[in-house]
C-alpha atoms as a PDB file:
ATOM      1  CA  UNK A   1     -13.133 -25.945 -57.932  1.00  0.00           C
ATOM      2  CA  UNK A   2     -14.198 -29.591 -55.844  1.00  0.00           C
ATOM      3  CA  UNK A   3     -16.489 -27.426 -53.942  1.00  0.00           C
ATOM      4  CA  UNK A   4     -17.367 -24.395 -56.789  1.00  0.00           C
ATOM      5  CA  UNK A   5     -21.115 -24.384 -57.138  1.00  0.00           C
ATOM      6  CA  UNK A   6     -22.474 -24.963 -61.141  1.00  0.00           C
ATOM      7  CA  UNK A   7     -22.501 -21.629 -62.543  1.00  0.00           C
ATOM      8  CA  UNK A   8     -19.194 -20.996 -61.097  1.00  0.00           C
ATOM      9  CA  UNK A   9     -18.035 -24.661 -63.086  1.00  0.00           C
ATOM     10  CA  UNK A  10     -18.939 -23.651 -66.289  1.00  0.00           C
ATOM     11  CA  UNK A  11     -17.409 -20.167 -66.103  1.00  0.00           C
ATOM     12  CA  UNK A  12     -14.462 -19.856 -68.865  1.00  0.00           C
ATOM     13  CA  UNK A  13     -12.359 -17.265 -67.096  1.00  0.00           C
ATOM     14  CA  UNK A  14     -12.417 -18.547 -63.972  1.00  0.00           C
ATOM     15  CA  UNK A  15     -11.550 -22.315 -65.022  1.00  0.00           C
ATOM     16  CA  UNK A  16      -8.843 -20.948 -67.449  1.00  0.00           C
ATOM     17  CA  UNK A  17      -7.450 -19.339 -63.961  1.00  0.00           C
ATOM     18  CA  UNK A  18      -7.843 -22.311 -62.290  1.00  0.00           C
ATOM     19  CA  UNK A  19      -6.420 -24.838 -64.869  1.00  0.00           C
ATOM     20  CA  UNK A  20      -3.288 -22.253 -65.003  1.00  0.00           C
ATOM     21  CA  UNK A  21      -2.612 -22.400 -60.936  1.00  0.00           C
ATOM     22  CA  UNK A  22      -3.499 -26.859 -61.593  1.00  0.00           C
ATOM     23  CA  UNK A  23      -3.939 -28.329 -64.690  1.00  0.00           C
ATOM     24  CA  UNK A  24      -6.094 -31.039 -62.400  1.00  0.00           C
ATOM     25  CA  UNK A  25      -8.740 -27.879 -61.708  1.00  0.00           C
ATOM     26  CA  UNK A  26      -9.907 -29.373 -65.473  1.00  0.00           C
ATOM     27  CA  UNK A  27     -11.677 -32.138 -63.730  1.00  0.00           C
ATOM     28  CA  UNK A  28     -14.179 -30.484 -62.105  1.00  0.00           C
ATOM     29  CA  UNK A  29     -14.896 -27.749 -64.387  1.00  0.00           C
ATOM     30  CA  UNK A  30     -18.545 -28.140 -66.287  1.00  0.00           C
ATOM     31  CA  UNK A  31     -18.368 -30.792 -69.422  1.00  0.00           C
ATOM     32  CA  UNK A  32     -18.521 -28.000 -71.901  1.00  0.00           C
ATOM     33  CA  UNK A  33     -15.610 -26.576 -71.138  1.00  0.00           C
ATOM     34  CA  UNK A  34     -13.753 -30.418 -70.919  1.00  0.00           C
ATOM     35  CA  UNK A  35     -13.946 -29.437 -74.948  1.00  0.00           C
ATOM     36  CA  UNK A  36     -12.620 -26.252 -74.894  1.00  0.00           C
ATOM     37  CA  UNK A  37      -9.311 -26.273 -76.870  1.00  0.00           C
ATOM     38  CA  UNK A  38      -7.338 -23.249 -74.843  1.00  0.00           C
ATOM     39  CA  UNK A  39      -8.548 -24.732 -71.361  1.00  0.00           C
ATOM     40  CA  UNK A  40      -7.223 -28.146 -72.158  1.00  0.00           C
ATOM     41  CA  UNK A  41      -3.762 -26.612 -74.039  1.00  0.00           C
ATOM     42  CA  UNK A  42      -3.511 -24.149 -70.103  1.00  0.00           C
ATOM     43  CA  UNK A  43      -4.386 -27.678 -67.974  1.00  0.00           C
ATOM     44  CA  UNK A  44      -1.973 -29.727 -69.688  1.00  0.00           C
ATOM     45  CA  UNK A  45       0.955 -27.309 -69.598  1.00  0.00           C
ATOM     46  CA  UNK A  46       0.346 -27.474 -66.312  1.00  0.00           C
ATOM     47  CA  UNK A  47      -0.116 -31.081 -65.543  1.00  0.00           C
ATOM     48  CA  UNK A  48       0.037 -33.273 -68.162  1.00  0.00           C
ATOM     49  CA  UNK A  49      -2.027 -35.919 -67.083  1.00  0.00           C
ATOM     50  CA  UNK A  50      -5.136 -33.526 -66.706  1.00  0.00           C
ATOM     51  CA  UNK A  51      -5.535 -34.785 -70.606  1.00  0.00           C
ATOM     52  CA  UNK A  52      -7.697 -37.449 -69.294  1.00  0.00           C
ATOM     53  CA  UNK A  53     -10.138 -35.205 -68.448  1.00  0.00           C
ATOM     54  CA  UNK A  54     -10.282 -33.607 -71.944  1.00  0.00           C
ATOM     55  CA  UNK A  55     -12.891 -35.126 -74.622  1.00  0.00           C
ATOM     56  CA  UNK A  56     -12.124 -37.512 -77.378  1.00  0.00           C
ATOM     57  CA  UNK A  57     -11.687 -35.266 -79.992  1.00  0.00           C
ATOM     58  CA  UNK A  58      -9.571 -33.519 -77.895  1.00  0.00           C
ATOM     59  CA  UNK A  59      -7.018 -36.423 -76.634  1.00  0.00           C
ATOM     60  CA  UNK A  60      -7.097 -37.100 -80.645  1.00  0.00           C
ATOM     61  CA  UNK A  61      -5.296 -33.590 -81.308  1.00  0.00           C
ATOM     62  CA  UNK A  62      -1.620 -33.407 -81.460  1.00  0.00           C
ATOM     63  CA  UNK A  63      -1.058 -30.291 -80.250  1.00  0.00           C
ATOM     64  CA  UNK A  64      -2.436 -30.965 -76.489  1.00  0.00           C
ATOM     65  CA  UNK A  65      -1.143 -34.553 -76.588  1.00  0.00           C
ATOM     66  CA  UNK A  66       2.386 -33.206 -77.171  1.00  0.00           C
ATOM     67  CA  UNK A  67       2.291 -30.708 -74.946  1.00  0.00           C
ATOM     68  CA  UNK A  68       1.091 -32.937 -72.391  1.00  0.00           C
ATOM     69  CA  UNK A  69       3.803 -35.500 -72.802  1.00  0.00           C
ATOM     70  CA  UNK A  70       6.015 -32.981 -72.768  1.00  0.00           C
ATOM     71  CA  UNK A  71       5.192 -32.656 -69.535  1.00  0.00           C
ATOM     72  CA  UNK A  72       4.627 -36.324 -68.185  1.00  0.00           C
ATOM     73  CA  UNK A  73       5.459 -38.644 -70.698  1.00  0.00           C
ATOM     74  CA  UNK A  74       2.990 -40.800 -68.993  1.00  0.00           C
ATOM     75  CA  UNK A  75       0.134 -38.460 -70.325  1.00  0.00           C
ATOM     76  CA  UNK A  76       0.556 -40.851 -73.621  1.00  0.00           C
ATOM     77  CA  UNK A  77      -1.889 -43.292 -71.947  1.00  0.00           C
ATOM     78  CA  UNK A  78      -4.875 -40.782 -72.302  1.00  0.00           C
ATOM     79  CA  UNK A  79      -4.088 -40.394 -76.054  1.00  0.00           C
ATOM     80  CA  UNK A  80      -6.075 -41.663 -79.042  1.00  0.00           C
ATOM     81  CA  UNK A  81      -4.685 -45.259 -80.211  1.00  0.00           C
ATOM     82  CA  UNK A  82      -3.580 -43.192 -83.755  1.00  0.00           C
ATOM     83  CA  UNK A  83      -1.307 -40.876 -81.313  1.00  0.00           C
ATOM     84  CA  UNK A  84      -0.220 -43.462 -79.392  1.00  0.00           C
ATOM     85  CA  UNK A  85       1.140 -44.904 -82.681  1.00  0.00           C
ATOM     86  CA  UNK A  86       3.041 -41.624 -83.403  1.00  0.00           C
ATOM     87  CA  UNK A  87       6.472 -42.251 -83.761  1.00  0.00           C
ATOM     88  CA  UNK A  88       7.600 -38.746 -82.544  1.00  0.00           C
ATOM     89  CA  UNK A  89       5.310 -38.314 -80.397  1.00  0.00           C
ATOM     90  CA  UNK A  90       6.078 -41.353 -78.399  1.00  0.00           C
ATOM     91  CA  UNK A  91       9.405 -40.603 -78.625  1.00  0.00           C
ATOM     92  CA  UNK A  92       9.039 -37.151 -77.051  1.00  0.00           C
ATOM     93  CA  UNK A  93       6.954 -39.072 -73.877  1.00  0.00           C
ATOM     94  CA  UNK A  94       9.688 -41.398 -73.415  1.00  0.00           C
ATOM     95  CA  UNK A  95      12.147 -38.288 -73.532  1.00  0.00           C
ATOM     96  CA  UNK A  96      10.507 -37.033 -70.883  1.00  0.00           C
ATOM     97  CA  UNK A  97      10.132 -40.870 -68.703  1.00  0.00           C
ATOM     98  CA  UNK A  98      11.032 -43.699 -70.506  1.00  0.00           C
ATOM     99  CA  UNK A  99       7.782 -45.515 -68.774  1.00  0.00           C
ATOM    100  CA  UNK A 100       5.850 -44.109 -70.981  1.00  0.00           C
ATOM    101  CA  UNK A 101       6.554 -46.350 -73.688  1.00  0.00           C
ATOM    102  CA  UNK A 102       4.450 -48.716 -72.197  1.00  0.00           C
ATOM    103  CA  UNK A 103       1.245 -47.006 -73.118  1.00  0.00           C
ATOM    104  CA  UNK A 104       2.338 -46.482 -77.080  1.00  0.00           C
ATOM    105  CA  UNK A 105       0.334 -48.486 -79.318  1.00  0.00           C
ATOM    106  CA  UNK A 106       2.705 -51.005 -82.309  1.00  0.00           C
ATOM    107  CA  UNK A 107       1.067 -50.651 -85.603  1.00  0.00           C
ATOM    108  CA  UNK A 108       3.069 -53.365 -86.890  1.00  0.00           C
ATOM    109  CA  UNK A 109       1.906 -55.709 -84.099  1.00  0.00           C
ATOM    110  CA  UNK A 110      -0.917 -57.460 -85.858  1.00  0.00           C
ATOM    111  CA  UNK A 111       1.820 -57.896 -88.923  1.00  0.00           C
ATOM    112  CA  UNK A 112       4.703 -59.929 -87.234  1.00  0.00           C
ATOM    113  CA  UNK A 113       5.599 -63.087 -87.774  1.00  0.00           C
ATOM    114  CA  UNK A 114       8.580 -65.315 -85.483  1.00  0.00           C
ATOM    115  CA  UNK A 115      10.143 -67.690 -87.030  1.00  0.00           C
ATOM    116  CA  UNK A 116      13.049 -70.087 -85.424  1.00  0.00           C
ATOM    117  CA  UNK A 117      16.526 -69.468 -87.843  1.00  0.00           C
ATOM    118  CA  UNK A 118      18.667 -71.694 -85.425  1.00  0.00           C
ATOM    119  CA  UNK A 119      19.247 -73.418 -82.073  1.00  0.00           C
ATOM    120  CA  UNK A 120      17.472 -70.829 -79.835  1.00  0.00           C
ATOM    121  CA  UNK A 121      17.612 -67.890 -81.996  1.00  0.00           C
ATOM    122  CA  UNK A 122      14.537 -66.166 -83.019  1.00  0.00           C
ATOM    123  CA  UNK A 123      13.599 -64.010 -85.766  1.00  0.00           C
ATOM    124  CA  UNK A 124      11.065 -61.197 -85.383  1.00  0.00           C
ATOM    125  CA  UNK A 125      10.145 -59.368 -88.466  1.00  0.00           C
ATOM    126  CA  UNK A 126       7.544 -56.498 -88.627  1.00  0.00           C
ATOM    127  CA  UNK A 127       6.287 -57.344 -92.697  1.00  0.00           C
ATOM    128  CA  UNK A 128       5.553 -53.616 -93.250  1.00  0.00           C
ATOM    129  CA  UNK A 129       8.221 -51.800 -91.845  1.00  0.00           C
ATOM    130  CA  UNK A 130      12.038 -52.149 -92.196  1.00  0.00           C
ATOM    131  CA  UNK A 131      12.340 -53.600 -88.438  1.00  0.00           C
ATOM    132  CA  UNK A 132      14.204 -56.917 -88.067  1.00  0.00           C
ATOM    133  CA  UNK A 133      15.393 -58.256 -84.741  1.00  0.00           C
ATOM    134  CA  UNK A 134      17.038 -61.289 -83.857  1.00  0.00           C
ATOM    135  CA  UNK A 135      16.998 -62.482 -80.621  1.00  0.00           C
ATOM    136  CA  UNK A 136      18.797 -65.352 -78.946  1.00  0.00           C
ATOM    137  CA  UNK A 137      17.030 -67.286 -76.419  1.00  0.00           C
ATOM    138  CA  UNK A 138      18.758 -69.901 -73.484  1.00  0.00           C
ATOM    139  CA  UNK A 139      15.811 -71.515 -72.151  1.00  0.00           C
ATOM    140  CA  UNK A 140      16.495 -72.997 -68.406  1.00  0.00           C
ATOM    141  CA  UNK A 141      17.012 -76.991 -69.315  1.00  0.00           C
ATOM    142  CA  UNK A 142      13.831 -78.817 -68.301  1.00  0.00           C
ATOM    143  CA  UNK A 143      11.540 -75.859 -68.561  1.00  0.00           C
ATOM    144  CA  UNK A 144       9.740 -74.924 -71.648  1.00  0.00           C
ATOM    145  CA  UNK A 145      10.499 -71.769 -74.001  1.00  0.00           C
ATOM    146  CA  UNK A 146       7.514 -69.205 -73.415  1.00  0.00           C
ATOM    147  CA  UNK A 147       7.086 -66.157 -75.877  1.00  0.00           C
ATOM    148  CA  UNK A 148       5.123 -63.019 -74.506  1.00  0.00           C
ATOM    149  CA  UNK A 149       4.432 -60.221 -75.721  1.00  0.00           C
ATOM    150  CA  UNK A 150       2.750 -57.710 -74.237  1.00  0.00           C
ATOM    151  CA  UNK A 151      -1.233 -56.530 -75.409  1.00  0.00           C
END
């Protein structure tokens, strides 16, 4: 398809043949077809990461961001922020590689708050969820306590 000339690009059979042989074949098909439900579902049951070739709307859709994760739970980086904040959707990515939970998205990030309880113990609680974690911290004597978290 690198090489196909336009007309051949923007013809639906032949791209749905090529996505289904390598879900990557999406990437050079015309942009049209980049929107074209069925060609995206074929490409990413191929390859899952050929969801970043998809539109928008498309990478906004459950149904090819599933299937996608399903197969390369790093695919979850070319989702919409709402699906990357999908509980069971992340969860099926990191089924399939537990890397991929690096790319989901924390709703309840904005709504934490730490708190110190007690010598070196920290409290983490999300305000609008029931998550609570308590985590004890031994920072190396002389050096300062840093908290991170990651964007």
């Amino acid at each position: 398809m690198v090489h196909a000339v336009p007309e051949l690009k923007a013809d639906r059979e032949l791209v749905l043949e090529a996505v289904r042989q390598n879900g990557h074949a999406l990437e050079h098909a015309a942009a049209g077809l980049m929107a074209d439900r069925e060609l995206v579902l074929e490409a990413v049951r191929q390859t899952g990461a050929a969801l970043r070739y998809a539109v928008a709307e498309l990478t906004a859709d459950r149904e090819p961001v599933l299937e996608a994760v399903r197969k390369d739970g790093r695919a979850l980086q070319y989702a919409a922020a709402v699906l990357k904040a999908d509980r069971e959707l992340v969860l099926e990515a990191v089924r399939q590689d537990g890397r991929a939970l690096q790319h989901a998205v924390d709703r309840q990030r904005t709504a934490r708050t730490r708190r110190t309880i007690d010598n070196g113990v920290f409290e983490v609680v999300a305000d609008n969820s029931d998550t609570h974690l308590r985590v004890k911290v031994r920072p190396a004597i002389g050096r300062p306590l840093r908290w991170r978290s990651s964007p």
